[in-house]
PDB file of N, CA and C in Angstrom:
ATOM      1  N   UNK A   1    -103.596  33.162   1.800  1.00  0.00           N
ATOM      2  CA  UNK A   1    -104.075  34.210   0.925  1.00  0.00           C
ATOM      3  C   UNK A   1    -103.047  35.338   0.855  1.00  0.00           C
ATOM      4  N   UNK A   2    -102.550  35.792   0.097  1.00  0.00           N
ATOM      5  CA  UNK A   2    -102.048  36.853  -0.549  1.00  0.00           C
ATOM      6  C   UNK A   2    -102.724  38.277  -1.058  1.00  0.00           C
ATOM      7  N   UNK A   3    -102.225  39.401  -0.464  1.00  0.00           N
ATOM      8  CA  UNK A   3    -103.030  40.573  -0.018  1.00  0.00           C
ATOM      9  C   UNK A   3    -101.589  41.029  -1.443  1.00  0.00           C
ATOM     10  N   UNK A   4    -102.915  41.982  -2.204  1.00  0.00           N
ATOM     11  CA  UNK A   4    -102.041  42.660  -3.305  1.00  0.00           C
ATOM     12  C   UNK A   4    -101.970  44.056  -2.746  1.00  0.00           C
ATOM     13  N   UNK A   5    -100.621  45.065  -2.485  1.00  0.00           N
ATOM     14  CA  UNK A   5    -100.523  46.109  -1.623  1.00  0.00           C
ATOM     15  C   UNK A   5    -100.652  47.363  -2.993  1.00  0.00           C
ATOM     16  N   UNK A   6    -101.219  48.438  -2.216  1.00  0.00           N
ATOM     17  CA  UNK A   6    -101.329  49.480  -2.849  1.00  0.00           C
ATOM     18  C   UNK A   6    -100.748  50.522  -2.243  1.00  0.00           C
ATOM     19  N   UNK A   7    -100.460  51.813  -2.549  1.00  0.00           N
ATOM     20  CA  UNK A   7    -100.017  52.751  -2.129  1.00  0.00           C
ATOM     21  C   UNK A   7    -100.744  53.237  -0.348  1.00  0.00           C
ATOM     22  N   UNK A   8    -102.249  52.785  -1.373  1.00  0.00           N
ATOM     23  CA  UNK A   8    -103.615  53.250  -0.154  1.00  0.00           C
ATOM     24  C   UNK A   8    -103.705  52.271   1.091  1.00  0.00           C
ATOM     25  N   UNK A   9    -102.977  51.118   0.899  1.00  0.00           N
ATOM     26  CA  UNK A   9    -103.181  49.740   2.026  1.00  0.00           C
ATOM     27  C   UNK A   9    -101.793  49.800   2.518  1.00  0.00           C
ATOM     28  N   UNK A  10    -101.172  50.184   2.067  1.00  0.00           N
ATOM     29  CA  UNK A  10     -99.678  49.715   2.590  1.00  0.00           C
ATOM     30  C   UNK A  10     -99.569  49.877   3.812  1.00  0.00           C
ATOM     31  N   UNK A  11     -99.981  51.145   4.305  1.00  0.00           N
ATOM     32  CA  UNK A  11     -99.157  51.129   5.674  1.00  0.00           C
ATOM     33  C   UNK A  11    -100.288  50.516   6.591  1.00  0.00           C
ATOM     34  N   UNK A  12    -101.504  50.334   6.676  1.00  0.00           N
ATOM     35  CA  UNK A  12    -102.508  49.468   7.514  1.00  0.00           C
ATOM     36  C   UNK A  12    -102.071  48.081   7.511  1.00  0.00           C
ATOM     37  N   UNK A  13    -101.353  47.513   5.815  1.00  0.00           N
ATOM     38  CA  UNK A  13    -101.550  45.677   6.068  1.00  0.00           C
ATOM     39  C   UNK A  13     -99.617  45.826   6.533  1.00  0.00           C
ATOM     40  N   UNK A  14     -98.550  46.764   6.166  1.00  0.00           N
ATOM     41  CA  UNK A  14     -97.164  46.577   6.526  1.00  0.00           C
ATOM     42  C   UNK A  14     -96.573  47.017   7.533  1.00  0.00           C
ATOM     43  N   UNK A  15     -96.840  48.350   7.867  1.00  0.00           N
ATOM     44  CA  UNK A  15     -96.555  49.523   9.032  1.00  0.00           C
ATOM     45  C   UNK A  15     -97.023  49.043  10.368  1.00  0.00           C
ATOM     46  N   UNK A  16     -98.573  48.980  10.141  1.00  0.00           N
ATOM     47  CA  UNK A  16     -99.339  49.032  11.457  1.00  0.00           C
ATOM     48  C   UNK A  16     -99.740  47.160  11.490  1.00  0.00           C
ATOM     49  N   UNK A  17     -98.864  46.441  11.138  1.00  0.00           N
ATOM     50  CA  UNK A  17     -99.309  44.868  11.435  1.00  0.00           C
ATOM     51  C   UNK A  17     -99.039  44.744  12.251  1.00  0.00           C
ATOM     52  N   UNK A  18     -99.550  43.949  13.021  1.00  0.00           N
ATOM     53  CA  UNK A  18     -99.253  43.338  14.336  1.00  0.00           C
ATOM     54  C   UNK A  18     -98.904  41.940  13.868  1.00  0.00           C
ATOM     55  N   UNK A  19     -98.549  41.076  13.086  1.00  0.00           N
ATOM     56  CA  UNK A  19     -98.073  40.175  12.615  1.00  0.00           C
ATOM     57  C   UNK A  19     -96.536  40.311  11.571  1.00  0.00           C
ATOM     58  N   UNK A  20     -96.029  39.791  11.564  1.00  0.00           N
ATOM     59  CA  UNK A  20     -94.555  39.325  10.477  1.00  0.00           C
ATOM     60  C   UNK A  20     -95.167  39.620   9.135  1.00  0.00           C
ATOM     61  N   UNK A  21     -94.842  40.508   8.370  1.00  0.00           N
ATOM     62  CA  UNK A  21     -95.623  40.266   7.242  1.00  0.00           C
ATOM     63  C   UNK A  21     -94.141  40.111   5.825  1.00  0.00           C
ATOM     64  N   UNK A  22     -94.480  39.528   4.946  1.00  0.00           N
ATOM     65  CA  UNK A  22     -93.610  39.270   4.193  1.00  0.00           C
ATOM     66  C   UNK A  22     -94.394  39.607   2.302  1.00  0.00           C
ATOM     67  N   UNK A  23     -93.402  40.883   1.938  1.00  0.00           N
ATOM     68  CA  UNK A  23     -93.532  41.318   0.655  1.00  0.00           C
ATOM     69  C   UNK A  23     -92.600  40.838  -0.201  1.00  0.00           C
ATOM     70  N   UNK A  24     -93.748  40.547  -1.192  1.00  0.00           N
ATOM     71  CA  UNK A  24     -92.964  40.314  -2.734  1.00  0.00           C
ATOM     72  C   UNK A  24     -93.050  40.769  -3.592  1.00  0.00           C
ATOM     73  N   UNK A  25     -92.082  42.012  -4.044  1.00  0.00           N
ATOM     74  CA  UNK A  25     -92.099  42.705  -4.888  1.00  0.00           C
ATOM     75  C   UNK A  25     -91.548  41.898  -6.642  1.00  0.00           C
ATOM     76  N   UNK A  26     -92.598  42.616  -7.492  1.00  0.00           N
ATOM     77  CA  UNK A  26     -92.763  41.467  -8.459  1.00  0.00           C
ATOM     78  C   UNK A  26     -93.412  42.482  -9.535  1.00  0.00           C
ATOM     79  N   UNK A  27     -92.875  41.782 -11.011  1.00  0.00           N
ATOM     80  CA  UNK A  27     -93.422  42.293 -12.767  1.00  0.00           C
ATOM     81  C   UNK A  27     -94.156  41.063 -13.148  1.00  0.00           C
ATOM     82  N   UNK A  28     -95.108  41.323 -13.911  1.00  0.00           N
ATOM     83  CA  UNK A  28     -95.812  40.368 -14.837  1.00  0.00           C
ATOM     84  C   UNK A  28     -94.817  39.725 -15.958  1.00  0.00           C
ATOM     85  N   UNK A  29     -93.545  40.426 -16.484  1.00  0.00           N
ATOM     86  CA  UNK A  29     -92.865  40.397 -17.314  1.00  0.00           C
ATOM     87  C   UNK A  29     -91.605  39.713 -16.584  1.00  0.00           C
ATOM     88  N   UNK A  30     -91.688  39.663 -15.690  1.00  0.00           N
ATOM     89  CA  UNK A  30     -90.435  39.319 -14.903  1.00  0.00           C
ATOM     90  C   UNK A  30     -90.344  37.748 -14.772  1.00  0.00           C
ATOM     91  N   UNK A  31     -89.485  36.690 -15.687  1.00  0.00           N
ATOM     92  CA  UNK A  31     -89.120  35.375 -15.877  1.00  0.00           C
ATOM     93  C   UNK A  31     -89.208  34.813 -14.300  1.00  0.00           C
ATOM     94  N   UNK A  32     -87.863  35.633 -13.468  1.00  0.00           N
ATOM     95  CA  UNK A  32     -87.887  35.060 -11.966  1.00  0.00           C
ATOM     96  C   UNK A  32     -88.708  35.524 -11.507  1.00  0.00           C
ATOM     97  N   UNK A  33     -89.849  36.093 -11.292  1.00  0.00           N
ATOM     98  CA  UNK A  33     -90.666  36.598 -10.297  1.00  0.00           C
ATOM     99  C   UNK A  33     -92.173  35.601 -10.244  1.00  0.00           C
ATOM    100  N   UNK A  34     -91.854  35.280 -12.097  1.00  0.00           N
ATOM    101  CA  UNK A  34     -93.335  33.839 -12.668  1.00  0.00           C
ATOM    102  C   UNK A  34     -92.718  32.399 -11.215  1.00  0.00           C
ATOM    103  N   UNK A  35     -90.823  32.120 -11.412  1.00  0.00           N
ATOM    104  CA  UNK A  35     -90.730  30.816 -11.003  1.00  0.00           C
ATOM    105  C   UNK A  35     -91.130  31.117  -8.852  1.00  0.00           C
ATOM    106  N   UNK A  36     -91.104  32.251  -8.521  1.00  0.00           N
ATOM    107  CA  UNK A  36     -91.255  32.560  -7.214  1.00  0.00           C
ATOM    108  C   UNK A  36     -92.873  32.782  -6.887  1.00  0.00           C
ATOM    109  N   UNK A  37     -93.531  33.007  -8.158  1.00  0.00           N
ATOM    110  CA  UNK A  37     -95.102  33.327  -7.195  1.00  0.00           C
ATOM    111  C   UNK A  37     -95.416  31.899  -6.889  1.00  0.00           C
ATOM    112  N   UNK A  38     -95.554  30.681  -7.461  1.00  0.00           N
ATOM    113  CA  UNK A  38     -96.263  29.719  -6.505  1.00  0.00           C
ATOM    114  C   UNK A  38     -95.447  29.681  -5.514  1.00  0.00           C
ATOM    115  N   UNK A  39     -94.176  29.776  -5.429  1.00  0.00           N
ATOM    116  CA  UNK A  39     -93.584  29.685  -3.678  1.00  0.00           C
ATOM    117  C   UNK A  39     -94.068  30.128  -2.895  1.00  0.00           C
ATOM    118  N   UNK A  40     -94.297  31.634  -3.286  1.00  0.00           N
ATOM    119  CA  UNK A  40     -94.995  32.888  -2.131  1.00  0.00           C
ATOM    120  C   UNK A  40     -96.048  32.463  -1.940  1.00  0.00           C
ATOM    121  N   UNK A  41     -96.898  32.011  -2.894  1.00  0.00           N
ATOM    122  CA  UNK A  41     -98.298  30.928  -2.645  1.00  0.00           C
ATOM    123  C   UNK A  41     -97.749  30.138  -1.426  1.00  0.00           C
ATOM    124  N   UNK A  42     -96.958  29.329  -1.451  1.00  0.00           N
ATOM    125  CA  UNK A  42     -96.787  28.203  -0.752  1.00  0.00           C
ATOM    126  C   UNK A  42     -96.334  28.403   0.756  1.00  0.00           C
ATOM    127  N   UNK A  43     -96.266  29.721   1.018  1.00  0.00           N
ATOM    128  CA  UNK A  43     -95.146  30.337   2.145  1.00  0.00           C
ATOM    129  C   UNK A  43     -97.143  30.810   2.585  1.00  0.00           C
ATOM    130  N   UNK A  44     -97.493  31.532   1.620  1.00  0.00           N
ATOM    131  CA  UNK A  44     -98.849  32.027   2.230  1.00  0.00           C
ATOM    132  C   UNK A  44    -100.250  31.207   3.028  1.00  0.00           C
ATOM    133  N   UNK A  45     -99.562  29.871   2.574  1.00  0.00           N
ATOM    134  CA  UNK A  45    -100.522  28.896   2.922  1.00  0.00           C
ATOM    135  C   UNK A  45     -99.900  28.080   4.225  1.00  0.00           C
ATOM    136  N   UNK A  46     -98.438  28.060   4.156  1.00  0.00           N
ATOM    137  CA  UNK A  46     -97.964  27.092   5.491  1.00  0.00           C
ATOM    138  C   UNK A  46     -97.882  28.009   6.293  1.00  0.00           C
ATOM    139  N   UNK A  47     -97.719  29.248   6.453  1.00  0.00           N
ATOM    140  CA  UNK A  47     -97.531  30.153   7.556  1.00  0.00           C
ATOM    141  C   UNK A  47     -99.034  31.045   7.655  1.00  0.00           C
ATOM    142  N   UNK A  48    -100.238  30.469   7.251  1.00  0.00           N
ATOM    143  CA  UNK A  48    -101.412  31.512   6.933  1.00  0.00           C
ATOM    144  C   UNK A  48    -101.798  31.338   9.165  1.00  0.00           C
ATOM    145  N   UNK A  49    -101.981  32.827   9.431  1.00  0.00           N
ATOM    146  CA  UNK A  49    -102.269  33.246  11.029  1.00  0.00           C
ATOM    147  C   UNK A  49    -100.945  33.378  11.635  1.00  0.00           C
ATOM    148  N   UNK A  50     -99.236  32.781  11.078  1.00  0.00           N
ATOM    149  CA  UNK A  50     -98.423  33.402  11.274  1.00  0.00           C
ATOM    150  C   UNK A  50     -97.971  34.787  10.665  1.00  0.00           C
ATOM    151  N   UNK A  51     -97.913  34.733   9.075  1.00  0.00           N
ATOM    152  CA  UNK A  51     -97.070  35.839   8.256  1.00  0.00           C
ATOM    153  C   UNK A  51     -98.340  36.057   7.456  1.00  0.00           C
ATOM    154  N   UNK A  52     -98.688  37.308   7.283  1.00  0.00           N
ATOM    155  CA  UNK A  52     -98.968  38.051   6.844  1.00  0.00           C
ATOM    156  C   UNK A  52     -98.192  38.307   5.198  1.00  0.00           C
ATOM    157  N   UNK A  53     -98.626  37.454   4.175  1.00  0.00           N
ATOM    158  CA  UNK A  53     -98.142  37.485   2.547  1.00  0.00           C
ATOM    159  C   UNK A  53     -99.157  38.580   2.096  1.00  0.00           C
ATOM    160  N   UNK A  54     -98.293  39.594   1.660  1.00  0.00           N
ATOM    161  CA  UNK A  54     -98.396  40.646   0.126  1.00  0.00           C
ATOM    162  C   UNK A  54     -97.585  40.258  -0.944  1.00  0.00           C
ATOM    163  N   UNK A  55     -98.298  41.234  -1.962  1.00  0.00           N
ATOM    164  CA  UNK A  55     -97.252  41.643  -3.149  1.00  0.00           C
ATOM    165  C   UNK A  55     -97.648  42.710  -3.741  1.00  0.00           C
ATOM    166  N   UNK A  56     -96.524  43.025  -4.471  1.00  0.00           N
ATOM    167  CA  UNK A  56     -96.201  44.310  -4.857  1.00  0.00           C
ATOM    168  C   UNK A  56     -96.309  44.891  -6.105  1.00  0.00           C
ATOM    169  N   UNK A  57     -96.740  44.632  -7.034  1.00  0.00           N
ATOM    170  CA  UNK A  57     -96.442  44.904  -8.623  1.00  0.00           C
ATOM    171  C   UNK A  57     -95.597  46.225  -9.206  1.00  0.00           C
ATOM    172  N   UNK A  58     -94.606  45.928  -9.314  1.00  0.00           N
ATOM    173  CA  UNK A  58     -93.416  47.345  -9.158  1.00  0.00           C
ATOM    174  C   UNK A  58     -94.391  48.166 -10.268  1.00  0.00           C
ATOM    175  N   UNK A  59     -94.505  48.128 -11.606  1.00  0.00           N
ATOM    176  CA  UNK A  59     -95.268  48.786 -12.150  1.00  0.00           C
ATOM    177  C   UNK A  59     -95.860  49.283 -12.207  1.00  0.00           C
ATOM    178  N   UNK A  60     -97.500  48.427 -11.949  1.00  0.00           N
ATOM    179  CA  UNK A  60     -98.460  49.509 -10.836  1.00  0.00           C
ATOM    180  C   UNK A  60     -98.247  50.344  -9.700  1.00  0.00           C
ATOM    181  N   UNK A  61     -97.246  50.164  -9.100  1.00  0.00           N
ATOM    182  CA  UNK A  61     -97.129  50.343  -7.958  1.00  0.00           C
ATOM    183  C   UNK A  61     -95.338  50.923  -7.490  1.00  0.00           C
ATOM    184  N   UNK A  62     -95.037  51.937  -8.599  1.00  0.00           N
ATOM    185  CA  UNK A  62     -93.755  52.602  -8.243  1.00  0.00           C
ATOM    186  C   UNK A  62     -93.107  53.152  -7.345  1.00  0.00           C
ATOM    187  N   UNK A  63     -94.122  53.512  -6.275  1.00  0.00           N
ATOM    188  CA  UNK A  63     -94.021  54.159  -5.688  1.00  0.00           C
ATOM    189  C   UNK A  63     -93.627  53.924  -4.192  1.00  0.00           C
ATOM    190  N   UNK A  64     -94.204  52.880  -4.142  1.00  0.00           N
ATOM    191  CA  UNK A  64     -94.080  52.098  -2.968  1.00  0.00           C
ATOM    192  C   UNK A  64     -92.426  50.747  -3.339  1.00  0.00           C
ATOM    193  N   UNK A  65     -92.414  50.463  -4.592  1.00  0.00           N
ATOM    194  CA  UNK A  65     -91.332  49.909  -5.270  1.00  0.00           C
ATOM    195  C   UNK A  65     -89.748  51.055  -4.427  1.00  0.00           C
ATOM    196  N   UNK A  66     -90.317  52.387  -5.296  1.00  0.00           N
ATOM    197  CA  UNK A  66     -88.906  53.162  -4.548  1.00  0.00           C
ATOM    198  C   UNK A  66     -88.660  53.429  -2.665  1.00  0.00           C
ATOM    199  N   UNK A  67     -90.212  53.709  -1.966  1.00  0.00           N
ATOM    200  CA  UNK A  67     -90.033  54.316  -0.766  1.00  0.00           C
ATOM    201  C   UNK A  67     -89.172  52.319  -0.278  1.00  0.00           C
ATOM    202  N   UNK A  68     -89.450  51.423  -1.059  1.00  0.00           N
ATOM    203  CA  UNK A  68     -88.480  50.072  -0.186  1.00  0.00           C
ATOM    204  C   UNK A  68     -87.489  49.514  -0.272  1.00  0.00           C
ATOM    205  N   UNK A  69     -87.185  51.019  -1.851  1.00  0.00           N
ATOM    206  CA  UNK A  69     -85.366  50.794  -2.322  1.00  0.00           C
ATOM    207  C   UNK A  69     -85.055  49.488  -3.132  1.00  0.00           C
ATOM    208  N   UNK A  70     -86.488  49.238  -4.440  1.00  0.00           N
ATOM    209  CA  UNK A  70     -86.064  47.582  -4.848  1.00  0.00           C
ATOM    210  C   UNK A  70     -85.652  48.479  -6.366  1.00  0.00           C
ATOM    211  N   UNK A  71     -84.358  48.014  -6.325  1.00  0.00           N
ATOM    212  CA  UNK A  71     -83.583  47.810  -7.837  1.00  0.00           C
ATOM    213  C   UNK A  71     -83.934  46.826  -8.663  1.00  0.00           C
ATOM    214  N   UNK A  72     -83.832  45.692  -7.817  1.00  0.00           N
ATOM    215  CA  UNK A  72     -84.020  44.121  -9.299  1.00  0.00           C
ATOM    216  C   UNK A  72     -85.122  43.316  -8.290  1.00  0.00           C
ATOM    217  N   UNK A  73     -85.987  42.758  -9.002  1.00  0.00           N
ATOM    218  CA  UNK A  73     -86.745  42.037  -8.757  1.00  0.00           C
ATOM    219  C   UNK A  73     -86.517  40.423  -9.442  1.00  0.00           C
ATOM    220  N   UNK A  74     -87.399  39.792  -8.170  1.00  0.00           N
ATOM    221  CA  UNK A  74     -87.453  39.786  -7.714  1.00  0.00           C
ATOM    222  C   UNK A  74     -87.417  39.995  -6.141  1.00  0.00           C
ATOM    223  N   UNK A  75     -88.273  40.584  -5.363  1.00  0.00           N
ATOM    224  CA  UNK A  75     -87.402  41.074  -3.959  1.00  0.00           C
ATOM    225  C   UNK A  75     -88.593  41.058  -3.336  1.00  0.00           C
ATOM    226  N   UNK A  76     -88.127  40.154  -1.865  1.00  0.00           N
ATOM    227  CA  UNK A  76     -88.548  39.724  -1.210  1.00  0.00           C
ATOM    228  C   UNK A  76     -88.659  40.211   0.290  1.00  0.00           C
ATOM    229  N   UNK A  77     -89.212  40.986   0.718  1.00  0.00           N
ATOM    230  CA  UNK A  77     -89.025  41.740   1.970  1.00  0.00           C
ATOM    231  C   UNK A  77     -89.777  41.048   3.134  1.00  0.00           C
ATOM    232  N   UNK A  78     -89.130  40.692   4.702  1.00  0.00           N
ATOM    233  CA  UNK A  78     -89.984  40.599   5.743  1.00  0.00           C
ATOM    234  C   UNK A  78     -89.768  41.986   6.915  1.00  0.00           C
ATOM    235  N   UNK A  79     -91.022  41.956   7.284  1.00  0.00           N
ATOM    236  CA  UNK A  79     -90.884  43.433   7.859  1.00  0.00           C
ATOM    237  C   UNK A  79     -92.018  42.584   9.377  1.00  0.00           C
ATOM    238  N   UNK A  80     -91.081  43.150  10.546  1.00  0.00           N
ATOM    239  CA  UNK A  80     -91.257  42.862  11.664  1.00  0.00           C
ATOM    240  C   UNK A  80     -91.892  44.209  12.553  1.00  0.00           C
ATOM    241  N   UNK A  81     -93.054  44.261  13.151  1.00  0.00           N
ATOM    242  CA  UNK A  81     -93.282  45.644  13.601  1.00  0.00           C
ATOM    243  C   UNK A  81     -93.010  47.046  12.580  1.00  0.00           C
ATOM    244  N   UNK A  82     -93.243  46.414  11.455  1.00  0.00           N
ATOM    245  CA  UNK A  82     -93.026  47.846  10.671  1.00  0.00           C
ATOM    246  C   UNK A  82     -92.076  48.218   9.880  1.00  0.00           C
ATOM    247  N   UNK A  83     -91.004  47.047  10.120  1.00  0.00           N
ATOM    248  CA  UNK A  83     -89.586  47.552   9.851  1.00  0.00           C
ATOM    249  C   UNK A  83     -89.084  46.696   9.019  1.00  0.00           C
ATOM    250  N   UNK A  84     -88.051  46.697   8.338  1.00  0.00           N
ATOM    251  CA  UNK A  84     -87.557  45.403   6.982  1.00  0.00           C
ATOM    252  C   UNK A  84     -86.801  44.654   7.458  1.00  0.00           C
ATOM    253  N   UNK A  85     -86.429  43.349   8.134  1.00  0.00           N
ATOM    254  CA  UNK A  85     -85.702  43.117   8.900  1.00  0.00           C
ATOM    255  C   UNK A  85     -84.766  41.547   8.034  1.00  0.00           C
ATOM    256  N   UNK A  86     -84.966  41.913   6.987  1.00  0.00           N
ATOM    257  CA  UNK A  86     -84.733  40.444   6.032  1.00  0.00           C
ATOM    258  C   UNK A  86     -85.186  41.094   4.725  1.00  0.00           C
ATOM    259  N   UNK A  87     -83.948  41.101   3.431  1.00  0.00           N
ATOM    260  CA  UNK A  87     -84.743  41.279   2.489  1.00  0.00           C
ATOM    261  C   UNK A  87     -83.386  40.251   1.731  1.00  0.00           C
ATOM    262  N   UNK A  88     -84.496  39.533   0.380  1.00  0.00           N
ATOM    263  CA  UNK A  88     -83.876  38.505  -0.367  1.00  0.00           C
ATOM    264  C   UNK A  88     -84.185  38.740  -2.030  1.00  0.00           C
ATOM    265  N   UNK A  89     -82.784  39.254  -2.215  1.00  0.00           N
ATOM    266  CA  UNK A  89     -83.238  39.408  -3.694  1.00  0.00           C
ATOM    267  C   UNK A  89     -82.905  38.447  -4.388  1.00  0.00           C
ATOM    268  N   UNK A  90     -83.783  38.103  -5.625  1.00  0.00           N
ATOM    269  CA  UNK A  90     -83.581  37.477  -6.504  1.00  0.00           C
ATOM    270  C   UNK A  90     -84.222  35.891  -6.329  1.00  0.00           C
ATOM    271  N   UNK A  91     -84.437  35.119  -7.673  1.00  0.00           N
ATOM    272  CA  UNK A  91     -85.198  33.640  -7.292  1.00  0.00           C
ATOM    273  C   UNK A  91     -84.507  33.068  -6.093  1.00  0.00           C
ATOM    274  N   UNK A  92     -84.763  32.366  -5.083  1.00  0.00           N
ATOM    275  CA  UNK A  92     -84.673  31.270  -4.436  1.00  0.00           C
ATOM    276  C   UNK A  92     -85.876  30.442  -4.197  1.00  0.00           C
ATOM    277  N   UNK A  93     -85.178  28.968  -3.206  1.00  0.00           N
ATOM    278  CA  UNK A  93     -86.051  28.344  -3.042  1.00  0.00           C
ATOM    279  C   UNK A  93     -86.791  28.452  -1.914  1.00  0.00           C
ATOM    280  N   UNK A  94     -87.726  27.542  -1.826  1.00  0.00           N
ATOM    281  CA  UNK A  94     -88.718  27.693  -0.874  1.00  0.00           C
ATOM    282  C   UNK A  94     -88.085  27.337   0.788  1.00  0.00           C
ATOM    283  N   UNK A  95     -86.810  26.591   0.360  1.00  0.00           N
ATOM    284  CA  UNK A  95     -86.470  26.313   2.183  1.00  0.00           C
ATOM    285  C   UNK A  95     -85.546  27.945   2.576  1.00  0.00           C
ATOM    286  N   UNK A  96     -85.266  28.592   1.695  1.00  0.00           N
ATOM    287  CA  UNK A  96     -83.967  29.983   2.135  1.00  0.00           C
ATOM    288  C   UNK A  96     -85.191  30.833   2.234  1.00  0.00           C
ATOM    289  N   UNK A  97     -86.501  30.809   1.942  1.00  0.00           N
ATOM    290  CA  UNK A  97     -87.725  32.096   2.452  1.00  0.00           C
ATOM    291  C   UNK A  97     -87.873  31.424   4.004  1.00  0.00           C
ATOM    292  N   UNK A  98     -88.370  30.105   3.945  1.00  0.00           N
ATOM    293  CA  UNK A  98     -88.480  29.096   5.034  1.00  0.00           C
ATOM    294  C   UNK A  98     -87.674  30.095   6.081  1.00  0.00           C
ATOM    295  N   UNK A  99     -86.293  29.438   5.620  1.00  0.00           N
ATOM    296  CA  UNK A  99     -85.357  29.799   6.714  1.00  0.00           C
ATOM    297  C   UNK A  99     -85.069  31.050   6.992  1.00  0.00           C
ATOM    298  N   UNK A 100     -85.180  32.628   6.446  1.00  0.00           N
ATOM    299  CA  UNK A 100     -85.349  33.695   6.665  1.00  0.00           C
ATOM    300  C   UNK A 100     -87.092  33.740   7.587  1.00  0.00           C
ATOM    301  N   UNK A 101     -87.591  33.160   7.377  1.00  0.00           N
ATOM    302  CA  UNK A 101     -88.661  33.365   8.217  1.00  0.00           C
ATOM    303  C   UNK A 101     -88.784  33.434   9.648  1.00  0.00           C
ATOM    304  N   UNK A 102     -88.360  31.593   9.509  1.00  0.00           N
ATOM    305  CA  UNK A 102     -88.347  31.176  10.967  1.00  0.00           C
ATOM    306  C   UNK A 102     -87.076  31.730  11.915  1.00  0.00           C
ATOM    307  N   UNK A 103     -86.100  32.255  10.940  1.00  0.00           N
ATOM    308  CA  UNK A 103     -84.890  33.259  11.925  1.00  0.00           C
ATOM    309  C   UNK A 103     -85.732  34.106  12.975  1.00  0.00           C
ATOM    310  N   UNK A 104     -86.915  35.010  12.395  1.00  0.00           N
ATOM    311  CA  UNK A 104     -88.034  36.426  12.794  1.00  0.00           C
ATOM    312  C   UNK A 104     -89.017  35.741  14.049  1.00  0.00           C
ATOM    313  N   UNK A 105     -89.777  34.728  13.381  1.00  0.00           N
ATOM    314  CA  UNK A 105     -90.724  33.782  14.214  1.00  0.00           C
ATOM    315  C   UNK A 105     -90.721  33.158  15.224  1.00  0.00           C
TER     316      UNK A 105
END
């Protein structure tokens, strides 16, 4: 399952996790961000009680877009205890999220 972040949730489901959590900052309009959501689906389901999957909707959600410094989206953030410790911009595939994962895990 995939937790959609808000200004008001952010720091309870990203800050204060006690789990790996991994954001995907993402447009409705955005070509690469359509071919990456079933991945993030797919990352949310093989790692579900490991990582902790959000997303981000830069639009709705500008604000939290700037305090994480995303220029181009797709962008893909894992944040360990709070902190960004892996970020991947732009489409990839599902084994280079894989493998940024399990580097943290």
């Amino acid at each position: 399952m995939e937790i959609e972040l808000t200004k008001e949730n952010y720091d309870g489901e990203v800050i204060k996790s006690n789990m790996p959590v991994l954001v995907d900052f993402w447009a409705s309009w955005c070509g690469p961000c359509k071919m990456v959501a079933p991945i993030i689906s797919q990352i949310a389901e093989e790692y579900n009680g490991k990582v902790k999957v959000c997303k981000v909707n830069v639009d709705n959600q500008g604000e939290l877009a700037a305090q994480n410094a995303i220029v181009s989206i797709p962008t893909v953030i894992l944040f360990i205890d709070g902190k960004p410790v892996k970020k991947i911009i732009g489409a990839h595939s599902l084994d280079d999220y894989e493998d940024a994962i399990d580097e943290f895990i």
